[in-house]
N, C-alpha and C. Protein backbone atom coordinates (compact mmCIF):
# COMPACT_ATOMS: atom_id res chain seq x y z
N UNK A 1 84.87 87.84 64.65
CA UNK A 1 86.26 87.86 65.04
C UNK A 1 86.32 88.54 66.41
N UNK A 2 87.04 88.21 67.18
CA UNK A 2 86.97 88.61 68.66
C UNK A 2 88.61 88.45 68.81
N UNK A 3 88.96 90.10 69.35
CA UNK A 3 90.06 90.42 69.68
C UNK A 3 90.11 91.66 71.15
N UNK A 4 90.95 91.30 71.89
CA UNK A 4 91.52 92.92 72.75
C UNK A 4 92.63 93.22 72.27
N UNK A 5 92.81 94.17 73.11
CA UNK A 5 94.10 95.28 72.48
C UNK A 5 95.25 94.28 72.02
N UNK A 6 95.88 93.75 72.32
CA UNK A 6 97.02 92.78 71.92
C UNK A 6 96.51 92.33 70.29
N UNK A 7 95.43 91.66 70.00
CA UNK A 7 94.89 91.71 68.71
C UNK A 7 94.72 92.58 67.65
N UNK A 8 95.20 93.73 68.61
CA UNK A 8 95.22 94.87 67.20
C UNK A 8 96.08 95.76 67.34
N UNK A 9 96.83 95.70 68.61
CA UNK A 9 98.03 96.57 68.43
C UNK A 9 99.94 96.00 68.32
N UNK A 10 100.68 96.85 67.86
CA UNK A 10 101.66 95.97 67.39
C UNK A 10 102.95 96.79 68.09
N UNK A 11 104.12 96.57 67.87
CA UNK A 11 105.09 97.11 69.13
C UNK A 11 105.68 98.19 68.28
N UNK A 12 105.78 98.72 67.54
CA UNK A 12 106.10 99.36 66.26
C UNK A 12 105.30 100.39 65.35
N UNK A 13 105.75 101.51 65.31
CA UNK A 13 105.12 102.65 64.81
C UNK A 13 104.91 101.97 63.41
N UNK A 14 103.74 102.60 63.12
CA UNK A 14 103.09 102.61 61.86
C UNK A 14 102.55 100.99 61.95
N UNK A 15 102.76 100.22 62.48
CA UNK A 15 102.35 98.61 62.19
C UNK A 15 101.06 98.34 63.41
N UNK A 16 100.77 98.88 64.03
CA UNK A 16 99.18 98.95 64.71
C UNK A 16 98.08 98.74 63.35
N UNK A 17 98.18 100.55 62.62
CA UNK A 17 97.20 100.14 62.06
C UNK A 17 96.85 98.95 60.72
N UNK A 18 98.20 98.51 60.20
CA UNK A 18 98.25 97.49 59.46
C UNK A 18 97.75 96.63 60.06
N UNK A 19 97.98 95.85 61.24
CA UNK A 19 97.64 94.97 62.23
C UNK A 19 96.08 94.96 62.29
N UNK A 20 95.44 96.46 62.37
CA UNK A 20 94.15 96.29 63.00
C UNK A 20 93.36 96.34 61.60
N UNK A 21 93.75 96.68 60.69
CA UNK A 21 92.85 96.52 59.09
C UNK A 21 93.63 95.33 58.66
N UNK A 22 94.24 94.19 59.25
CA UNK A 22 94.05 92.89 58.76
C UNK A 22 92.97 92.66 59.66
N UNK A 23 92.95 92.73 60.57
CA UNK A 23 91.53 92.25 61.81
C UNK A 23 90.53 92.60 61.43
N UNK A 24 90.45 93.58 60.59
CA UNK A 24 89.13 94.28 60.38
C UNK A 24 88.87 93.49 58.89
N UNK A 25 89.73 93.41 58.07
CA UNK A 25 89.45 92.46 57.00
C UNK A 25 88.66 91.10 57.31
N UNK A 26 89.53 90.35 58.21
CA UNK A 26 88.80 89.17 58.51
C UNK A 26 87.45 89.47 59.02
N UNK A 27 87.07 90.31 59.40
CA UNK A 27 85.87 90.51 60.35
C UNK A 27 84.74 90.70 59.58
N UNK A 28 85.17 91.66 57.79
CA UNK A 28 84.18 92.00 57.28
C UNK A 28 83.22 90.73 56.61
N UNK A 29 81.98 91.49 56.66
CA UNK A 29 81.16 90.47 56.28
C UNK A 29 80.17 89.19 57.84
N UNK A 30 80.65 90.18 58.48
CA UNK A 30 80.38 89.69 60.31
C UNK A 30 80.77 90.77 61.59
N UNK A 31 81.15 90.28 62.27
CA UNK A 31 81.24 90.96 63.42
C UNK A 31 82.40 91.21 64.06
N UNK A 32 83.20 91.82 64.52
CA UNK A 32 84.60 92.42 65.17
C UNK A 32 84.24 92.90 66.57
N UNK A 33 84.14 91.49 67.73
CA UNK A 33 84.02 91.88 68.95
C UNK A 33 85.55 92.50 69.61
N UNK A 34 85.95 93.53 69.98
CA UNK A 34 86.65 94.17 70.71
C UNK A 34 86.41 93.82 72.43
N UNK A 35 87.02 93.20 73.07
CA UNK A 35 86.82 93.19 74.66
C UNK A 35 87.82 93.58 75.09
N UNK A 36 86.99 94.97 76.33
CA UNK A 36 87.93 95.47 77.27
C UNK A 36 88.46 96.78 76.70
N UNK A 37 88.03 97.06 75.11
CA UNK A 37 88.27 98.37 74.40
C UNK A 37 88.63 99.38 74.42
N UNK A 38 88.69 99.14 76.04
CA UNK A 38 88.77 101.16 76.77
C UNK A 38 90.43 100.67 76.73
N UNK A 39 91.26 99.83 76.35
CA UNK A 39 92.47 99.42 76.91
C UNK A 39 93.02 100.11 75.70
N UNK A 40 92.31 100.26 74.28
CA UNK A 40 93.10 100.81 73.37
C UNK A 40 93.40 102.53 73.61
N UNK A 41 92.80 103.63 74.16
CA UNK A 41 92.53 104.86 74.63
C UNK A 41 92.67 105.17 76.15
N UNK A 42 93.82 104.30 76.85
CA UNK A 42 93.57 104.23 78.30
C UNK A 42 95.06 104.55 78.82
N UNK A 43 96.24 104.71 77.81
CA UNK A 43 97.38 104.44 77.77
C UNK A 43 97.73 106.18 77.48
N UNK A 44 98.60 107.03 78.87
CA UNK A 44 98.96 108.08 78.26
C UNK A 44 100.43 107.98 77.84
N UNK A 45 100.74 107.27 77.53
CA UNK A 45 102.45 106.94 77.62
C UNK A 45 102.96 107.47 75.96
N UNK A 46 103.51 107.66 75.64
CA UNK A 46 103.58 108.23 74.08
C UNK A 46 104.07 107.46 73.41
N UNK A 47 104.76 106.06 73.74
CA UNK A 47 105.02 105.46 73.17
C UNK A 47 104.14 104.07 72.93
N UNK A 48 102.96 104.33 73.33
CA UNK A 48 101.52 103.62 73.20
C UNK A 48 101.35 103.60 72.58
N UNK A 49 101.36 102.69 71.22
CA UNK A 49 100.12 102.86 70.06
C UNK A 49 98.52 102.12 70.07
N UNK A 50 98.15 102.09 71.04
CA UNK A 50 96.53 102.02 71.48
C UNK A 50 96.03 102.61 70.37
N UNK A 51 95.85 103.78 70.59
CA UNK A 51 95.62 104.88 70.10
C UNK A 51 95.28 105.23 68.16
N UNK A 52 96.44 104.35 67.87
CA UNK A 52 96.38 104.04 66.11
C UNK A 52 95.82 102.86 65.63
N UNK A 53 94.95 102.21 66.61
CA UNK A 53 94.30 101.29 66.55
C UNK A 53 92.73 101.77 65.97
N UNK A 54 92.60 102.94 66.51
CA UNK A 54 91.01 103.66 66.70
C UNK A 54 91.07 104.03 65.24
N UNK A 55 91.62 104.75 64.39
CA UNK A 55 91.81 105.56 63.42
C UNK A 55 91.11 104.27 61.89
N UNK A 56 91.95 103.38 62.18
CA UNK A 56 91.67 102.43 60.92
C UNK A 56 90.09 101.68 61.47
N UNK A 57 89.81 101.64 62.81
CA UNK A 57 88.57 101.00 62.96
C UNK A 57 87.68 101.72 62.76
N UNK A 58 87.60 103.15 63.40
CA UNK A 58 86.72 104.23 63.17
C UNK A 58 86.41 104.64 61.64
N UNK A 59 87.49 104.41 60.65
CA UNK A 59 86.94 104.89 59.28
C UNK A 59 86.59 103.56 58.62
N UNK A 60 86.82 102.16 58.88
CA UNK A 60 86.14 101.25 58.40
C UNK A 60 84.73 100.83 58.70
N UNK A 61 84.30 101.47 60.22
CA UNK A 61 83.09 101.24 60.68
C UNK A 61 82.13 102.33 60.02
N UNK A 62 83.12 103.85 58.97
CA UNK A 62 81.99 103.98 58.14
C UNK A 62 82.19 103.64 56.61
N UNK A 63 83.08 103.32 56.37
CA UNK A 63 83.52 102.85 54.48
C UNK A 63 82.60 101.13 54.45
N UNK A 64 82.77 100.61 55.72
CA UNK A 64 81.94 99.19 55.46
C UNK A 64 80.84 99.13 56.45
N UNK A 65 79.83 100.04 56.57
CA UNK A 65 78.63 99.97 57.33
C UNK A 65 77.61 98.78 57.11
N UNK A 66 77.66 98.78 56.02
CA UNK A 66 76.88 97.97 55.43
C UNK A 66 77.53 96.18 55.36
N UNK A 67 78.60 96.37 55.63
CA UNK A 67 79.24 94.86 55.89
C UNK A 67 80.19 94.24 56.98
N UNK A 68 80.18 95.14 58.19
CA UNK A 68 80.73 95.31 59.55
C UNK A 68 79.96 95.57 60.59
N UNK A 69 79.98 94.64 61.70
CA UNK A 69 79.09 95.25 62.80
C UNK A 69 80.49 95.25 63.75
N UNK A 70 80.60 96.07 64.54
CA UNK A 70 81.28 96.31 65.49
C UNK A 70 81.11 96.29 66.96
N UNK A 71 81.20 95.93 67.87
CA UNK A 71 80.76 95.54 68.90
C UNK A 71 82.01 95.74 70.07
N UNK A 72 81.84 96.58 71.04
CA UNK A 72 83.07 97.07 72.19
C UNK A 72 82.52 96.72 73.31
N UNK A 73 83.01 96.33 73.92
CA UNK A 73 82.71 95.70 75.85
C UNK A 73 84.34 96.35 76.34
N UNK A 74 83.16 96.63 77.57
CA UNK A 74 84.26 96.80 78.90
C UNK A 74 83.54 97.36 79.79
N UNK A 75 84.38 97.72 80.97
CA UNK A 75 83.63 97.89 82.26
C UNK A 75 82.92 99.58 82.04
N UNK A 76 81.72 100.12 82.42
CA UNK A 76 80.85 101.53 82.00
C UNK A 76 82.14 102.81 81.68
N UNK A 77 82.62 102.98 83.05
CA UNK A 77 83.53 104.08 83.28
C UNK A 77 84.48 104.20 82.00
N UNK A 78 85.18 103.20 82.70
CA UNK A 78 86.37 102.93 81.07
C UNK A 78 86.01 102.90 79.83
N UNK A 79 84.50 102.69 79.41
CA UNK A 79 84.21 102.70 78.21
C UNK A 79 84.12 103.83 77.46
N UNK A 80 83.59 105.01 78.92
CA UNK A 80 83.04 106.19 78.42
C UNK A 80 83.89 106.94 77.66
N UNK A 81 85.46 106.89 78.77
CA UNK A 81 86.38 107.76 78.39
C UNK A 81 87.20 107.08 77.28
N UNK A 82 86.56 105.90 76.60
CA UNK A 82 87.37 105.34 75.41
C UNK A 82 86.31 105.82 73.65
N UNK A 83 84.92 106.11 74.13
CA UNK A 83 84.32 106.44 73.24
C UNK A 83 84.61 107.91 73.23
N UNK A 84 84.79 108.78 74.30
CA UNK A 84 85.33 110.42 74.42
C UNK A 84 86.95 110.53 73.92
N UNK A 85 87.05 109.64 73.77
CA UNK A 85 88.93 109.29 73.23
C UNK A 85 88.79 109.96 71.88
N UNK A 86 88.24 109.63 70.99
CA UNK A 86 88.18 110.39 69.43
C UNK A 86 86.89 110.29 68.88
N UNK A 87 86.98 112.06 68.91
CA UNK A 87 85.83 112.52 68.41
C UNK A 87 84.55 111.81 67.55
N UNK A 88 84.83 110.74 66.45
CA UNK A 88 84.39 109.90 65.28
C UNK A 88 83.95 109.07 66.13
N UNK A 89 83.92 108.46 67.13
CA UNK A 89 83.50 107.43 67.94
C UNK A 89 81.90 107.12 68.49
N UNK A 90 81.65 108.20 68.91
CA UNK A 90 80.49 108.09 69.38
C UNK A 90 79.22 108.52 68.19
N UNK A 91 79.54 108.98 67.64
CA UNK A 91 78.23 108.79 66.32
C UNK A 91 78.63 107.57 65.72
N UNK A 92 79.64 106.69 66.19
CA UNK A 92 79.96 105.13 65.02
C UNK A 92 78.96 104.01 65.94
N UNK A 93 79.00 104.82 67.37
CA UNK A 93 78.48 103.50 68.15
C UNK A 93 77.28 104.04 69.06
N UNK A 94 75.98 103.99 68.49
CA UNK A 94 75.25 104.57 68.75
C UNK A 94 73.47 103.51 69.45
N UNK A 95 74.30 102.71 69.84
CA UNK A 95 73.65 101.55 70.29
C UNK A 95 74.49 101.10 71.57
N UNK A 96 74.25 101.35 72.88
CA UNK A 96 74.47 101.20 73.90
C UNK A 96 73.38 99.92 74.76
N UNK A 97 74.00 99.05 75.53
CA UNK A 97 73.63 97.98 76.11
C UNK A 97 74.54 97.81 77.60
N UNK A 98 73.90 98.31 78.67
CA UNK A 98 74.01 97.88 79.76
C UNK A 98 73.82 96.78 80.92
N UNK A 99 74.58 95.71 81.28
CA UNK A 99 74.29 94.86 81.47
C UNK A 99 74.73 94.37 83.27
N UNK A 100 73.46 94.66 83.61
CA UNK A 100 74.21 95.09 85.36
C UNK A 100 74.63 93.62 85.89
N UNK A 101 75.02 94.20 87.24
CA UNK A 101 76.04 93.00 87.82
C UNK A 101 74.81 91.58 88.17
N UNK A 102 75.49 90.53 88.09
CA UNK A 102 74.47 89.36 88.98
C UNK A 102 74.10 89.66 90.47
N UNK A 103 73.03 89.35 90.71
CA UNK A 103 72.94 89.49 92.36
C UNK A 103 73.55 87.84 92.94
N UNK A 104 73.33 88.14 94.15
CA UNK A 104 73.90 86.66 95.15
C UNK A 104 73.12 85.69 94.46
N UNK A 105 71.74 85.48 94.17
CA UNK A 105 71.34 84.45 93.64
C UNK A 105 71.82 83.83 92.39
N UNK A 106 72.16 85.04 91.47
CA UNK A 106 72.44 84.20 89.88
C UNK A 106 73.79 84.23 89.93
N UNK A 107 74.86 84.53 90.66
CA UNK A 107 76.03 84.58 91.27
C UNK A 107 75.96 82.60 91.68
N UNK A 108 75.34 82.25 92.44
CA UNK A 108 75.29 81.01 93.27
C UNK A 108 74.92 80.30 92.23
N UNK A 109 74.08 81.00 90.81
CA UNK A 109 73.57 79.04 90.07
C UNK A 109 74.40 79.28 89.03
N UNK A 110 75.31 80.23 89.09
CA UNK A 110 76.61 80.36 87.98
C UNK A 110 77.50 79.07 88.85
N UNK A 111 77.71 79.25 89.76
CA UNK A 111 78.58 78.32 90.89
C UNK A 111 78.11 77.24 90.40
N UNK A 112 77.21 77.01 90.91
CA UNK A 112 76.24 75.59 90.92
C UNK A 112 76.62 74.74 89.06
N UNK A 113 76.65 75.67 88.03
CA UNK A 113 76.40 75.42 87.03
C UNK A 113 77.85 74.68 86.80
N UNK A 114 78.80 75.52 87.16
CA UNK A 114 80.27 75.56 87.17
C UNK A 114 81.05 73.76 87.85
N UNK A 115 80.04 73.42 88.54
CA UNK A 115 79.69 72.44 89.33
C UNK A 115 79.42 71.65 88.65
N UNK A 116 78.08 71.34 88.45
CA UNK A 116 77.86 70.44 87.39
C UNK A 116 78.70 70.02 86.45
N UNK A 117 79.28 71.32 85.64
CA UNK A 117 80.14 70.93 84.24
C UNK A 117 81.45 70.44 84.93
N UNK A 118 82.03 70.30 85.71
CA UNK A 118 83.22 70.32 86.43
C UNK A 118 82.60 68.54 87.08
N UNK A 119 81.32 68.20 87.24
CA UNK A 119 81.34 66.93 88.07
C UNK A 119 80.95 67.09 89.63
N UNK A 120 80.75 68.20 89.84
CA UNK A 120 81.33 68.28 91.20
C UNK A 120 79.82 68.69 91.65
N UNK A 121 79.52 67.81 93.15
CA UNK A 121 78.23 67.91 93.39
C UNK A 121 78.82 68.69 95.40
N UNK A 122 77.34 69.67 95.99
CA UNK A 122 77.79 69.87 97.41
C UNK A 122 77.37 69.16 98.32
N UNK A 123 78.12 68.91 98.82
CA UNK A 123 77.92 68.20 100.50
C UNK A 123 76.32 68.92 100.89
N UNK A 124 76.05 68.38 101.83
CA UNK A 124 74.24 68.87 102.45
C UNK A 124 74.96 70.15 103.37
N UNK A 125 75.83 70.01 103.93
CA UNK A 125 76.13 71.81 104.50
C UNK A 125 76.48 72.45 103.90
N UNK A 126 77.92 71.82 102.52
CA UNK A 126 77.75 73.23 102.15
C UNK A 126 76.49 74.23 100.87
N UNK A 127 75.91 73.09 100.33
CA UNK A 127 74.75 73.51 100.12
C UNK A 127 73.60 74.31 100.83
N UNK A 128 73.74 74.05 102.21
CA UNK A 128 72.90 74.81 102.89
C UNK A 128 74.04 76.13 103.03
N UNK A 129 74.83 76.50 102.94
CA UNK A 129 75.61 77.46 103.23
C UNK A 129 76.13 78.02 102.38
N UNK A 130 76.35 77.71 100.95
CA UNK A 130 76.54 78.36 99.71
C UNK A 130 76.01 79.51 98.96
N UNK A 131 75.07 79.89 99.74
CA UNK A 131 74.29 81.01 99.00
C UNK A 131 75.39 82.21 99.74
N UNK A 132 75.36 82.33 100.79
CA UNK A 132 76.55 82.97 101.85
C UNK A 132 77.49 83.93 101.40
N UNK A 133 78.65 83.33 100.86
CA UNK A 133 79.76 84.05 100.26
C UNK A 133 79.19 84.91 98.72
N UNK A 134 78.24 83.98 97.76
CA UNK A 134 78.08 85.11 96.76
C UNK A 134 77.13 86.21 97.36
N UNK A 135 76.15 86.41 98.03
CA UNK A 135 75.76 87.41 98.42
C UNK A 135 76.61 87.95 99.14
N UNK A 136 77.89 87.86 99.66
CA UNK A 136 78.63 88.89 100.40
C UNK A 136 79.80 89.00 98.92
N UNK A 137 79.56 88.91 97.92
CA UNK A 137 80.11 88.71 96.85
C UNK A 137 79.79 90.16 96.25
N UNK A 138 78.25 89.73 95.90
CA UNK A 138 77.54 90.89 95.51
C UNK A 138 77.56 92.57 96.20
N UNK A 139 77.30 92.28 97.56
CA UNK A 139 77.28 93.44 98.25
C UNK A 139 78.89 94.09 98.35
N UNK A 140 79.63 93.52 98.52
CA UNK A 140 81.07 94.08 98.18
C UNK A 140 82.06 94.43 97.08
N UNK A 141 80.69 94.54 96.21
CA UNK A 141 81.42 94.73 94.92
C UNK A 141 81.76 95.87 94.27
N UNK A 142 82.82 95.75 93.61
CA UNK A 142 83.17 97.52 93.48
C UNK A 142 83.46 97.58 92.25
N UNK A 143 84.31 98.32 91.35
CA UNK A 143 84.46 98.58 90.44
C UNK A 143 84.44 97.67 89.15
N UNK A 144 85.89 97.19 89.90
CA UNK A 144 86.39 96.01 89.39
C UNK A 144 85.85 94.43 89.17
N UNK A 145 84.14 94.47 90.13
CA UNK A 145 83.56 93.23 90.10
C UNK A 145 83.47 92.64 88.99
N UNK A 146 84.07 91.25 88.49
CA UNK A 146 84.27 90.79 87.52
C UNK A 146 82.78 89.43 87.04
N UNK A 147 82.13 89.88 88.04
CA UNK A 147 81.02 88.73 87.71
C UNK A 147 80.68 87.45 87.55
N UNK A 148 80.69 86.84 86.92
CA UNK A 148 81.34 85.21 86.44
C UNK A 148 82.42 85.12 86.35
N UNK A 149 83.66 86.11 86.04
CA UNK A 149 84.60 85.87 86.25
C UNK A 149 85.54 85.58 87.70
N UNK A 150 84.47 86.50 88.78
CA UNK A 150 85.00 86.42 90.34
C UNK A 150 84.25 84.62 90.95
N UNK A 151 82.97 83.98 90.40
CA UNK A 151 82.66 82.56 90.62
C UNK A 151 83.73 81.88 90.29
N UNK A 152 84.03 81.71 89.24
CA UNK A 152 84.93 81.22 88.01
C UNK A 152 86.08 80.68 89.40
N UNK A 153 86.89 82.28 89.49
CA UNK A 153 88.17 82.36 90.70
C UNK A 153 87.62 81.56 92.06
N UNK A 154 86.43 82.08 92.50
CA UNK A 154 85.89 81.48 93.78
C UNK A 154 86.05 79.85 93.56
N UNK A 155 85.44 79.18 92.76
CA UNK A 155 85.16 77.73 92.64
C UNK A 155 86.62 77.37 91.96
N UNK A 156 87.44 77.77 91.38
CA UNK A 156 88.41 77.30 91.14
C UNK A 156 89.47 77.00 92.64
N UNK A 157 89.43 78.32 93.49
CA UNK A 157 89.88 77.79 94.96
C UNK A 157 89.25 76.62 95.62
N UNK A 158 87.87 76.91 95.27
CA UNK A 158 87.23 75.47 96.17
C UNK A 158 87.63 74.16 95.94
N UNK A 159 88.26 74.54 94.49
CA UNK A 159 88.50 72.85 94.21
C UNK A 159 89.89 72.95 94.36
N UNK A 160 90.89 73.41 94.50
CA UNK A 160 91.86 73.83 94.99
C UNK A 160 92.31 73.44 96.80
N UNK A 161 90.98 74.02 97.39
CA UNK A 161 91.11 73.91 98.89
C UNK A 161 90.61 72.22 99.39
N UNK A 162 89.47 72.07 98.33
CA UNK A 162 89.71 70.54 98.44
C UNK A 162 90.54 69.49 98.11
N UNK A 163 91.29 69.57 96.97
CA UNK A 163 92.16 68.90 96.49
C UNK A 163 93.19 68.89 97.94
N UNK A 164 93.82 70.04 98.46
CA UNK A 164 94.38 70.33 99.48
C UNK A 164 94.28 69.14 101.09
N UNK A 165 92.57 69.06 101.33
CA UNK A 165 92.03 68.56 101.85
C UNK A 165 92.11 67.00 101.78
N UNK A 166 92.14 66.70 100.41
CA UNK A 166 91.81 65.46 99.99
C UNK A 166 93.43 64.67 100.26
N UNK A 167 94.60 65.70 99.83
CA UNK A 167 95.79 64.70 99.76
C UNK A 167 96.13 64.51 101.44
N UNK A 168 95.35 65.07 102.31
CA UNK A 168 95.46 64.34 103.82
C UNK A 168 94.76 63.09 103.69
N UNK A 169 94.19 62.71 102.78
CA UNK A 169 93.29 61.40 102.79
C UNK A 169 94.08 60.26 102.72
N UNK A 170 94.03 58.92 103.23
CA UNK A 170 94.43 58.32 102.43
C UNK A 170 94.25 57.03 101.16
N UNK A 171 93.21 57.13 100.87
CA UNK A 171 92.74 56.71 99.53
C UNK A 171 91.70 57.37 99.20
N UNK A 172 90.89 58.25 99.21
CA UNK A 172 89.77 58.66 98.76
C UNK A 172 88.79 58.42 97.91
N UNK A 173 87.70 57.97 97.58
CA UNK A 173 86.99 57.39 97.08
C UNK A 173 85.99 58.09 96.20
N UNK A 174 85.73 57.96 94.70
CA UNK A 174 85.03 58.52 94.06
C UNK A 174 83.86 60.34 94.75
N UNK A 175 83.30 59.10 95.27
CA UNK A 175 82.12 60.60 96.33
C UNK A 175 83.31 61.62 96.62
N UNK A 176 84.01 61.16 97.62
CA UNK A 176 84.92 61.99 98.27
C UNK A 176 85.48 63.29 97.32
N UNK A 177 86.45 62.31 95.89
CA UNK A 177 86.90 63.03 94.87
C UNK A 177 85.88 64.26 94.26
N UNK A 178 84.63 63.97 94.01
CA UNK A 178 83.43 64.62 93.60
C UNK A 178 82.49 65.27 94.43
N UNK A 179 83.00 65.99 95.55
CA UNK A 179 82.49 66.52 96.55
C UNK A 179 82.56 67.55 96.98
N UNK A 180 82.14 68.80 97.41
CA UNK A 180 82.90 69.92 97.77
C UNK A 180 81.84 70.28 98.96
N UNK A 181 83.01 70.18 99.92
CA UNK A 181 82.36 70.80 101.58
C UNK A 181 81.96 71.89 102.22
N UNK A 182 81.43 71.88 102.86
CA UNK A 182 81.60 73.16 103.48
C UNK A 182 82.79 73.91 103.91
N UNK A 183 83.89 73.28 104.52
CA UNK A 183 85.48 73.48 104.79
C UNK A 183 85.95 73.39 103.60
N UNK A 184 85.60 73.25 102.20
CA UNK A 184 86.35 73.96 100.90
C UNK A 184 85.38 75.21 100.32
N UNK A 185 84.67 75.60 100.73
CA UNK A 185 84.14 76.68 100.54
C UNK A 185 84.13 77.58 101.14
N UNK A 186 84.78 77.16 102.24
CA UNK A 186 85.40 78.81 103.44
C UNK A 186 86.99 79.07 103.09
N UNK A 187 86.80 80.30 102.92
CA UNK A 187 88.35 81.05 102.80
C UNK A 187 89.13 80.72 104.40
C-alpha cells in the first residue's frame, strides 16, 4: 500500500488516526510505503494533525512486526528530523538506505529512456548536445534536486517547446512529429 500524508491524515481531530489504522489494516500482511514522510512531523501549526498519524503507525509497526514492513522515503534532511519527531521511531526503523543523486550521465539515459517510451527519437545535434544540460543539471543541484523527477519536467518542456515549434509548420510530417531538436532542448 503506498500512501503520503494526505493518505493518512484527515481534516478533523481524532479522525487521522482512524484514517491511518485503516491504511495500516490494508497494508498488513505486506508493505505500507509512506513517501515524502517527513511531511507528517514537518507541520508546526497546532492545528496539524500530521503528527497523530505517527502514534497509530509507530505502535502497529510493533503489535504487527511480524506481519508489516514499513518503508519511509523522503529527501535525507527532512527525514532525519521526522524520525527525531517521536521518540518510538527510530528503534522502529532501523534499516537505513541511501540512495545518492544520478550524475549527468544516468540523468541523460533517464532522458533518452523517457524518449523512447514517449516515441520520440533526437535529431544528430541534439544528440550530440544532450549530454549538456543534465550535467549542468547535476552540478547545480541543491536540496531540492528531484532526480528523475527534474528529466521527467525537462523532457516534458522539450516536447512542449517542440510542439510550439511544430504549430509554425505547416503540415508536418511523421519524422518531424517524432523528433526533438536541438532548438527544443534549449531553454
Amino acid at each position: 500500500v503506498e500512501v503520503d500524508r494526505s493518505g493518512l491524515v484527515a481534516g478533523f481531530v481524532g479522525q487521522t488516526a482512524i484514517k491511518t489504522s485503516e491504511v495500516i489494516q490494508k497494508a498488513l500482511g505486506g508493505v505500507l510505503f509512506i513517501d515524502e514522510a517527513y511531511a507528517l512531523s514537518s507541520h508546526d501549526n497546532a492545528n496539524d494533525f500530521g503528527r497523530e498519524a505517527i502514534v497509530p503507525l509507530r505502535k502497529a509497526m510493533e503489535d504487527h512486526r511480524d506481519e508489516l514492513v514499513v518503508i519511509v522515503a523522503g529527501y535525507p534532511g527532512p527525514m532525519e528530523r521526522f524520525i527525531d519527531s517521536n521518540p518510538g521511531l527510530e528503534s522502529r526503523f532501523n534499516k537505513y538506505i541511501f540512495f545518492p543523486d544520478y550524475n549527468g550521465a544516468e540523468l541523460m539515459d533517464i532522458f533518452k529512456m523517457r524518449c523512447e517510451k514517449g516515441g520520440y527519437v533526437l535529431s544528430p545535434e541534439a544528440e550530440g548536445s544532450a549530454q549538456a544540460p543534465f550535467e549542468d543539471m547535476y552540478a547545480k543541484r541543491d536540496g531540492n534536486f528531484g532526480n528523475g523527477r527534474d528529466v521527467r519536467n525537462y523532457f516534458e518542456d522539450c516536447v512542449s517547446r517542440q510542439a510550439n515549434r511544430l504549430a509554425a509548420m505547416e503540415s508536418p510530417d511523421r519524422d518531424a512529429l517524432m523528433t526533438l531538436t536541438l532548438e527544443d532542448m534549449e531553454d
